[in-house]
PDB file of N, CA and C in Angstrom:
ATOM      1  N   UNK A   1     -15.785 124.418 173.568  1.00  0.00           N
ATOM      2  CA  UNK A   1     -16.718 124.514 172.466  1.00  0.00           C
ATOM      3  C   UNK A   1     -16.010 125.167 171.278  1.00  0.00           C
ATOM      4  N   UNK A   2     -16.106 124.783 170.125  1.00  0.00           N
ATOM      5  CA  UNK A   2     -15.648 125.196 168.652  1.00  0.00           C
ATOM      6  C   UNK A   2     -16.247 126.425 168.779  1.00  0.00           C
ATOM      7  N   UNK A   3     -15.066 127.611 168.178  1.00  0.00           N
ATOM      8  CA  UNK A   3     -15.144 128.505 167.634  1.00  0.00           C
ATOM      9  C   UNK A   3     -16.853 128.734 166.837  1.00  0.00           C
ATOM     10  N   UNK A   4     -16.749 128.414 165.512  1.00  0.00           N
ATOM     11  CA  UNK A   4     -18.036 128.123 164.742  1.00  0.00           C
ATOM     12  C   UNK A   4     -19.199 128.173 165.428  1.00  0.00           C
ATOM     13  N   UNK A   5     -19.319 126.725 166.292  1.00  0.00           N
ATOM     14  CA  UNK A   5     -20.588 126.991 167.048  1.00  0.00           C
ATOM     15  C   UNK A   5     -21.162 127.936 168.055  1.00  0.00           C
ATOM     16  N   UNK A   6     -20.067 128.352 169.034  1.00  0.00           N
ATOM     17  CA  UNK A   6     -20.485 129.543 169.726  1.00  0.00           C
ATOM     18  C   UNK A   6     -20.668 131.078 168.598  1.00  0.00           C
ATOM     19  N   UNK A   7     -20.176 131.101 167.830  1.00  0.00           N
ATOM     20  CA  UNK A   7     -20.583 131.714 167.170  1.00  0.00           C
ATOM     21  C   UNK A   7     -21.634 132.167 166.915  1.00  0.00           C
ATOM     22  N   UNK A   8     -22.228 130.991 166.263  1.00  0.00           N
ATOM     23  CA  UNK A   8     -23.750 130.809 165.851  1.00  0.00           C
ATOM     24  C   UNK A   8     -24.538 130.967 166.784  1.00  0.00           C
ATOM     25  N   UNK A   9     -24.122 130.286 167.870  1.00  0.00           N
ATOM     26  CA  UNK A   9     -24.525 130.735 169.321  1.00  0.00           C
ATOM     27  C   UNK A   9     -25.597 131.915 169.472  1.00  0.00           C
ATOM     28  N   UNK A  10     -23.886 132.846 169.496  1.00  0.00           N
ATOM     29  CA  UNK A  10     -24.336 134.305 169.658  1.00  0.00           C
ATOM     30  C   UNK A  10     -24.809 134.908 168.710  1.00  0.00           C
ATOM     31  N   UNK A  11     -24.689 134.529 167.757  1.00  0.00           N
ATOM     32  CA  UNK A  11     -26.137 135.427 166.999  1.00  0.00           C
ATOM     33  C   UNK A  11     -27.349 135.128 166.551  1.00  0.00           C
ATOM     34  N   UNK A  12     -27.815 133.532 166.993  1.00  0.00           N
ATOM     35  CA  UNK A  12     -28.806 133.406 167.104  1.00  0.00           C
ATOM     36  C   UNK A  12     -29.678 132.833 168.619  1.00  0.00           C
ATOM     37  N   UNK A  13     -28.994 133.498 169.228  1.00  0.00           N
ATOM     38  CA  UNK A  13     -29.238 133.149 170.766  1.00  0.00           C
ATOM     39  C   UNK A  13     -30.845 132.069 171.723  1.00  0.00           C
ATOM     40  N   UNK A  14     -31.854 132.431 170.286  1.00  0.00           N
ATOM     41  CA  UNK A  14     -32.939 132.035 171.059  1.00  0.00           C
ATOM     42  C   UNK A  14     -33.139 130.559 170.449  1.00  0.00           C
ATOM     43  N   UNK A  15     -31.903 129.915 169.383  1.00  0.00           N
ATOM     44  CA  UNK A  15     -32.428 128.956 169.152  1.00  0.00           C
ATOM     45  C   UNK A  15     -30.783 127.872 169.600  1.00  0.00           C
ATOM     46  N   UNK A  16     -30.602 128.513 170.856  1.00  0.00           N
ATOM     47  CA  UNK A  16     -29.202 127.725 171.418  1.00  0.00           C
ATOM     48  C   UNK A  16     -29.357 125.943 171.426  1.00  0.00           C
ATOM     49  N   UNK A  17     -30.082 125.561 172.266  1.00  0.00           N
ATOM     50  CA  UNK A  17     -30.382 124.489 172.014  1.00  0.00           C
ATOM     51  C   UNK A  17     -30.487 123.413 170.875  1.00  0.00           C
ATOM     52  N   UNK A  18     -31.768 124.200 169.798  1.00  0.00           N
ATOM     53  CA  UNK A  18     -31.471 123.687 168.393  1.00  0.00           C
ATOM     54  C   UNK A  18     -29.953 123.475 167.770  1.00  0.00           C
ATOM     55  N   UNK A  19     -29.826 124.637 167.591  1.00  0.00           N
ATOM     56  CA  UNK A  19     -27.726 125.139 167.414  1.00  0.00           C
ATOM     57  C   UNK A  19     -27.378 123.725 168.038  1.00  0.00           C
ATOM     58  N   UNK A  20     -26.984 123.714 169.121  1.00  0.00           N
ATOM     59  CA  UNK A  20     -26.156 122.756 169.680  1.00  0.00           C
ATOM     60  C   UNK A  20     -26.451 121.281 169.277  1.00  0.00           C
ATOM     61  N   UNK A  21     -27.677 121.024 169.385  1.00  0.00           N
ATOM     62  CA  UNK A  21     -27.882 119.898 168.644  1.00  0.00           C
ATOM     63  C   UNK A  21     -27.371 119.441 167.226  1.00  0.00           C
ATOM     64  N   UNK A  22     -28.021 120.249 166.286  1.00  0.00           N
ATOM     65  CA  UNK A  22     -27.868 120.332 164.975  1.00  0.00           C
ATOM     66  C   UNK A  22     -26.192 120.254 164.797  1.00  0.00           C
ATOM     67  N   UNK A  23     -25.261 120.892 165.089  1.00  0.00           N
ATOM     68  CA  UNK A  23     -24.348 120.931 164.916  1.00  0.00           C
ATOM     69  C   UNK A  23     -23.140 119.431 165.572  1.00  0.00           C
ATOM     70  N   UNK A  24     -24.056 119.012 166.468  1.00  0.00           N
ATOM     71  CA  UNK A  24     -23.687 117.931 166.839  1.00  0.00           C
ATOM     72  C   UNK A  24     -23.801 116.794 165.905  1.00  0.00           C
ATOM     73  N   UNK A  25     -24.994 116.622 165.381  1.00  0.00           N
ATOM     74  CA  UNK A  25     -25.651 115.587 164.670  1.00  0.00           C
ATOM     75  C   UNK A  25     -25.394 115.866 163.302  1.00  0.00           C
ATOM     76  N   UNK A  26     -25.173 116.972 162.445  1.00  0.00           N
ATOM     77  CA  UNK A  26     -25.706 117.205 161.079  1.00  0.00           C
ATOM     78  C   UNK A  26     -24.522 117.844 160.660  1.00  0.00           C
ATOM     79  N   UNK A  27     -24.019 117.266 160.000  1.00  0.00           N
ATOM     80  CA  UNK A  27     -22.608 117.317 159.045  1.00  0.00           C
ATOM     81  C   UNK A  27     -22.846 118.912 158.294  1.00  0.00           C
ATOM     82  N   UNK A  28     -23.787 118.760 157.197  1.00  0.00           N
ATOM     83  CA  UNK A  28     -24.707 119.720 156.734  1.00  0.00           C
ATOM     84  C   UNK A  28     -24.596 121.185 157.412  1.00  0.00           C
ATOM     85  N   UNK A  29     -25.085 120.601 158.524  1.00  0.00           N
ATOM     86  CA  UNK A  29     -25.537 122.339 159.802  1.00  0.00           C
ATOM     87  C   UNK A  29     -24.240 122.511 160.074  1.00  0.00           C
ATOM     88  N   UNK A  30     -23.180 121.774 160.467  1.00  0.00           N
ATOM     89  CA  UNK A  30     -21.747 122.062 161.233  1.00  0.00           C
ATOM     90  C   UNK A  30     -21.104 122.796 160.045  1.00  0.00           C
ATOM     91  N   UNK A  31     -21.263 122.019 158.498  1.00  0.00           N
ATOM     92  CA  UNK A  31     -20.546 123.223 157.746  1.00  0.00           C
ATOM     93  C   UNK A  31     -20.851 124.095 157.440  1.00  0.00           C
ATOM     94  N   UNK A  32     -22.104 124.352 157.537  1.00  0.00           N
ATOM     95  CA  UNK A  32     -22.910 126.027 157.137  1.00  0.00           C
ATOM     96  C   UNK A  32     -22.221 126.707 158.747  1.00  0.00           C
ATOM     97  N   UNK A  33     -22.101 126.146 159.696  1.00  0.00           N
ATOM     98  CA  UNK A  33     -22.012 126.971 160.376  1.00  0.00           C
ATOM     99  C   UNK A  33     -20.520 127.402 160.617  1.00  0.00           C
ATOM    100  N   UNK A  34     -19.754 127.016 160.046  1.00  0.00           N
ATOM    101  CA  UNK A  34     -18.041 126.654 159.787  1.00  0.00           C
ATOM    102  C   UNK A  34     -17.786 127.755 158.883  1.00  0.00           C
ATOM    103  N   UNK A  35     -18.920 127.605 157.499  1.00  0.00           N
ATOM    104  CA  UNK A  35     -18.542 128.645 156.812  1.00  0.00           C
ATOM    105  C   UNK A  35     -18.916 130.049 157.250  1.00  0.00           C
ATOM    106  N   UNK A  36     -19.812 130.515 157.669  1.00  0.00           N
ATOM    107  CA  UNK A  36     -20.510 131.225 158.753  1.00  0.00           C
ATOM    108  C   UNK A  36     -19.771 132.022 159.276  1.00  0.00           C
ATOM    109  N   UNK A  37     -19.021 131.150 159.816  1.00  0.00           N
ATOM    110  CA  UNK A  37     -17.784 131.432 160.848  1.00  0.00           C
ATOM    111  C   UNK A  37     -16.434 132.580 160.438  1.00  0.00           C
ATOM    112  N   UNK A  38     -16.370 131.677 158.916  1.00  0.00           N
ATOM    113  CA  UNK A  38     -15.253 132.011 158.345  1.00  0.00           C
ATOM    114  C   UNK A  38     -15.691 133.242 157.639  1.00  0.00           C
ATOM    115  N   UNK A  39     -16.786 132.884 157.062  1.00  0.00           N
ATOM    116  CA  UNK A  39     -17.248 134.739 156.335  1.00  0.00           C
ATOM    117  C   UNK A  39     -17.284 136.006 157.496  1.00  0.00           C
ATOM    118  N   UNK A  40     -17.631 135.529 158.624  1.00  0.00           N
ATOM    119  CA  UNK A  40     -17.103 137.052 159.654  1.00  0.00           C
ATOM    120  C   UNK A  40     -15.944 137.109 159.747  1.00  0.00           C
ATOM    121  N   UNK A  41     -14.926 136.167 159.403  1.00  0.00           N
ATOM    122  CA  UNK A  41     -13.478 136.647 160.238  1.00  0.00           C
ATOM    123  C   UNK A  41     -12.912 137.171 158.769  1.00  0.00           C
ATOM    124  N   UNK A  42     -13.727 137.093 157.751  1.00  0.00           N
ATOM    125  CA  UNK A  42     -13.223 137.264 156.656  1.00  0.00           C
ATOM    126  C   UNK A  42     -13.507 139.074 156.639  1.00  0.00           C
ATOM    127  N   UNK A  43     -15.108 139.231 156.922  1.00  0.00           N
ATOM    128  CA  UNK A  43     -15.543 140.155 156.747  1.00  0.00           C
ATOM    129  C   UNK A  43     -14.627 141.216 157.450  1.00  0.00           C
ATOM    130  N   UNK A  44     -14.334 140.745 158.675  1.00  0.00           N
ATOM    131  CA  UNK A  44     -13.107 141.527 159.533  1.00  0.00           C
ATOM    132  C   UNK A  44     -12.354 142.211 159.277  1.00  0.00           C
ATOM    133  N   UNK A  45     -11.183 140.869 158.395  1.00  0.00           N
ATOM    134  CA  UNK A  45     -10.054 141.784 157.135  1.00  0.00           C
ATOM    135  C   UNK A  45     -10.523 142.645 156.680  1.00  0.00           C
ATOM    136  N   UNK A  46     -11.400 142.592 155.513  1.00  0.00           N
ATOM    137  CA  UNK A  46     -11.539 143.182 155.128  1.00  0.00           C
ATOM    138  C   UNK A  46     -12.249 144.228 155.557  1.00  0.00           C
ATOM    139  N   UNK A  47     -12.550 144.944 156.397  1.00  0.00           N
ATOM    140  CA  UNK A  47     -13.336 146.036 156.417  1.00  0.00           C
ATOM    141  C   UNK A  47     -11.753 146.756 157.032  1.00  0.00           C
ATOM    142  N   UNK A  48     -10.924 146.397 157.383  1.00  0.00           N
ATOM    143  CA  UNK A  48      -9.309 146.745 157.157  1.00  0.00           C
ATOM    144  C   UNK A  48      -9.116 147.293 156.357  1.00  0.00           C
ATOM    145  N   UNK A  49      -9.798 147.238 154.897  1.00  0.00           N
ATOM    146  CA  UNK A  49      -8.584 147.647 153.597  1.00  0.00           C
ATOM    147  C   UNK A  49      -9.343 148.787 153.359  1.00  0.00           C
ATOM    148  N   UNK A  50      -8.665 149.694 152.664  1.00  0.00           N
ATOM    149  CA  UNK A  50      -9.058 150.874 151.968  1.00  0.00           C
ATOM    150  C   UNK A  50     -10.134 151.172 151.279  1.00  0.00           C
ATOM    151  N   UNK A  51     -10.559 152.195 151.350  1.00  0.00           N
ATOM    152  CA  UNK A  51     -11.932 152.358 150.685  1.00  0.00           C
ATOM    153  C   UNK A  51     -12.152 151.981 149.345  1.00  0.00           C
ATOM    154  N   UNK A  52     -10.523 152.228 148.688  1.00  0.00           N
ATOM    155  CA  UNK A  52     -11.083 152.032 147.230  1.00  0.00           C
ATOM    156  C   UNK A  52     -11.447 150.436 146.933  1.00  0.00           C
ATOM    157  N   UNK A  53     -11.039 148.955 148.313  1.00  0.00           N
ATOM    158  CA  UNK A  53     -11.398 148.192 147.939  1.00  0.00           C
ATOM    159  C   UNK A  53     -12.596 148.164 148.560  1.00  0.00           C
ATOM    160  N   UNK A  54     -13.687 149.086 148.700  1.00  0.00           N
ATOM    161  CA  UNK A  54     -15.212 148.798 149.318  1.00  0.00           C
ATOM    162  C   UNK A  54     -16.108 147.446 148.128  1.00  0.00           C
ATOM    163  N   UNK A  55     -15.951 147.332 147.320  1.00  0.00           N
ATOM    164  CA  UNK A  55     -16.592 146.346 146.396  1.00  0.00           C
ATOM    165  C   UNK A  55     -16.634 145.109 147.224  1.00  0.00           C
ATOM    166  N   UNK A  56     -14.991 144.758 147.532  1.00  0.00           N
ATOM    167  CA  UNK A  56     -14.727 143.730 148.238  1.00  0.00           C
ATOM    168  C   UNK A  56     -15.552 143.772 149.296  1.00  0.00           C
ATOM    169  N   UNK A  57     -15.432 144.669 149.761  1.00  0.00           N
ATOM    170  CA  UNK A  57     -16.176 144.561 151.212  1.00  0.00           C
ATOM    171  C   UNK A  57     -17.748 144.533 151.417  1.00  0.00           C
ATOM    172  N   UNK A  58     -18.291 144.590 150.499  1.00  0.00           N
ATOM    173  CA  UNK A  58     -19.790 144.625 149.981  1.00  0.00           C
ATOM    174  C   UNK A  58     -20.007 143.259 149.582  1.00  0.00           C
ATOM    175  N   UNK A  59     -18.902 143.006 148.750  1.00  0.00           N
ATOM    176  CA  UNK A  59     -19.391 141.250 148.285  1.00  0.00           C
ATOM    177  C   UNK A  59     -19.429 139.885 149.131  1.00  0.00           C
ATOM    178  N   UNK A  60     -18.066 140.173 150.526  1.00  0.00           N
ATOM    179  CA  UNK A  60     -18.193 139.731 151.129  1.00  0.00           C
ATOM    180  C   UNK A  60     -19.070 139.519 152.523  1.00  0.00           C
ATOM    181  N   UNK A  61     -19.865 140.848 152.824  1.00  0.00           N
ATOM    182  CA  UNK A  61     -20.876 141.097 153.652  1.00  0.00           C
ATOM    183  C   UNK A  61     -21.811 140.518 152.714  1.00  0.00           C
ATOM    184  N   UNK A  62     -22.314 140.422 151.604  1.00  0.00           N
ATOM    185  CA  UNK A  62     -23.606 139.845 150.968  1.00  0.00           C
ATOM    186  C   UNK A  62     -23.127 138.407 151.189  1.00  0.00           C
ATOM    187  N   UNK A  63     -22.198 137.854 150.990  1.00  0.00           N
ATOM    188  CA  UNK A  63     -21.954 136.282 151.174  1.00  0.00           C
ATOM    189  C   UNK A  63     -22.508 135.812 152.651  1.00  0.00           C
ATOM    190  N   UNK A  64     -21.971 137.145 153.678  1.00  0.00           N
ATOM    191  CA  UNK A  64     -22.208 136.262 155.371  1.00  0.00           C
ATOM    192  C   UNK A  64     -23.726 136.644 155.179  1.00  0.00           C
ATOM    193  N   UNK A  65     -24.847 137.479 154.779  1.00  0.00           N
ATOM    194  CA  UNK A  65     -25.767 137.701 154.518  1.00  0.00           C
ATOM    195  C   UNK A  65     -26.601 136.321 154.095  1.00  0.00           C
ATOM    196  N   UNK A  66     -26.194 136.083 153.015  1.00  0.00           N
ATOM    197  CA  UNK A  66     -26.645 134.181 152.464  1.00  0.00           C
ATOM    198  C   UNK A  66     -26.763 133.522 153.350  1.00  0.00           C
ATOM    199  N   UNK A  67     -25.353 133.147 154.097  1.00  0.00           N
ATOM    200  CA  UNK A  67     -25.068 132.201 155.067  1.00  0.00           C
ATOM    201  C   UNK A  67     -25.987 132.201 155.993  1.00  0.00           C
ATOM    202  N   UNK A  68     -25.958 133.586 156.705  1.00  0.00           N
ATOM    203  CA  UNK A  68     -26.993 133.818 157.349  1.00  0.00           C
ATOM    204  C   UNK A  68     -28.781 133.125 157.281  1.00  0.00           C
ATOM    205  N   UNK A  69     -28.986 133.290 155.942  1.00  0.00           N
ATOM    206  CA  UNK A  69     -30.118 132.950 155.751  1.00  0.00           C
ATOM    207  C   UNK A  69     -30.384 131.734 155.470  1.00  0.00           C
ATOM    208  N   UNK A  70     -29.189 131.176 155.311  1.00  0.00           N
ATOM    209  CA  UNK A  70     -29.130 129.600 155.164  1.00  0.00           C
ATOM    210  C   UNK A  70     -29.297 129.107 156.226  1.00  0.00           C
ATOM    211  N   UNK A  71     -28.755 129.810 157.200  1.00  0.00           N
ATOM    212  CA  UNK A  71     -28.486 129.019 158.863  1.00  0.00           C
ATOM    213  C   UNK A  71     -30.208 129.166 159.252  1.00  0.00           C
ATOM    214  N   UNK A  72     -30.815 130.755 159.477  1.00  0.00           N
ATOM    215  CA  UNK A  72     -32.357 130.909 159.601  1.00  0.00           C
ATOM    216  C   UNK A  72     -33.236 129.682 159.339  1.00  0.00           C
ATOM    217  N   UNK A  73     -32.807 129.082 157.828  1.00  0.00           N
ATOM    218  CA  UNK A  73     -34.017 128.560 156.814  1.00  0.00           C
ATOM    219  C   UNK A  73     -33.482 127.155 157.808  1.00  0.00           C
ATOM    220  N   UNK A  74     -32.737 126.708 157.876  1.00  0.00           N
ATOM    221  CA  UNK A  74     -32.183 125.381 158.343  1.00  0.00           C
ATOM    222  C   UNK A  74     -32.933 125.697 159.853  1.00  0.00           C
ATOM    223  N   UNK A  75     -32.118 126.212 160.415  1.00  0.00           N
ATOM    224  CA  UNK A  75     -32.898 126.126 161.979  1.00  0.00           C
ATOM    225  C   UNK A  75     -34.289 126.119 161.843  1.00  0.00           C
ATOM    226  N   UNK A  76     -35.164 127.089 160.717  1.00  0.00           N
ATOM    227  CA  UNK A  76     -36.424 127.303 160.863  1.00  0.00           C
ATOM    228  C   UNK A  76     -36.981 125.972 160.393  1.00  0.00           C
ATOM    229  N   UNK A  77     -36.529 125.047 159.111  1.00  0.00           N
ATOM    230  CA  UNK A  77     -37.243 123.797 159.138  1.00  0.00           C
ATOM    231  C   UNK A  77     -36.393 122.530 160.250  1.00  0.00           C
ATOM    232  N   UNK A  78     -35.960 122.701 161.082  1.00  0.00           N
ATOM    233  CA  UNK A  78     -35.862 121.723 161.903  1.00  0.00           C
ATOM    234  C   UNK A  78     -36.285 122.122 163.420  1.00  0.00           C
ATOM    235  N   UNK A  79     -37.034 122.998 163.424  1.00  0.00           N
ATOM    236  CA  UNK A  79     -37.799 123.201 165.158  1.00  0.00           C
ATOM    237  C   UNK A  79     -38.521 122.311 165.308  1.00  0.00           C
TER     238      UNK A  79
END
């Protein structure tokens, strides 16, 4: 299983099924969840760097934040 999707997986655990589907079928859902993906490993680095770059690290936690809610709103209109 792709990286990405278990991902999504695990942090939205109660809608596994949906997940797996969607990501199968929907170009759309596979790249929200791709990017998803990539904003935690991003968020990662950066929480690495020094305090004085905390901005960075704020802007990029509000981005996986979006994503997040993109993935919610998507799963929530396709139950």
């Amino acid at each position: 299983m792709r990286k990405e999707l278990i991902n999504t997986i695990d942090r939205f655990p109660e809608y596994r099924t949906k997940i797996h589907d969607l990501y199968l079928k929907d170009e759309d859902f596979r790249s929200l969840c791709e990017d998803y993906f990539l904003c935690g490993e991003q968020l990662k680095k950066v929480k690495n760097i020094n305090l004085s770059d905390k901005l960075l690290q704020i802007e990029c936690q509000q981005v996986c934040l979006e994503l997040e809610a993109e993935l919610i709103k998507f799963l929530r209109s396709h139950a």
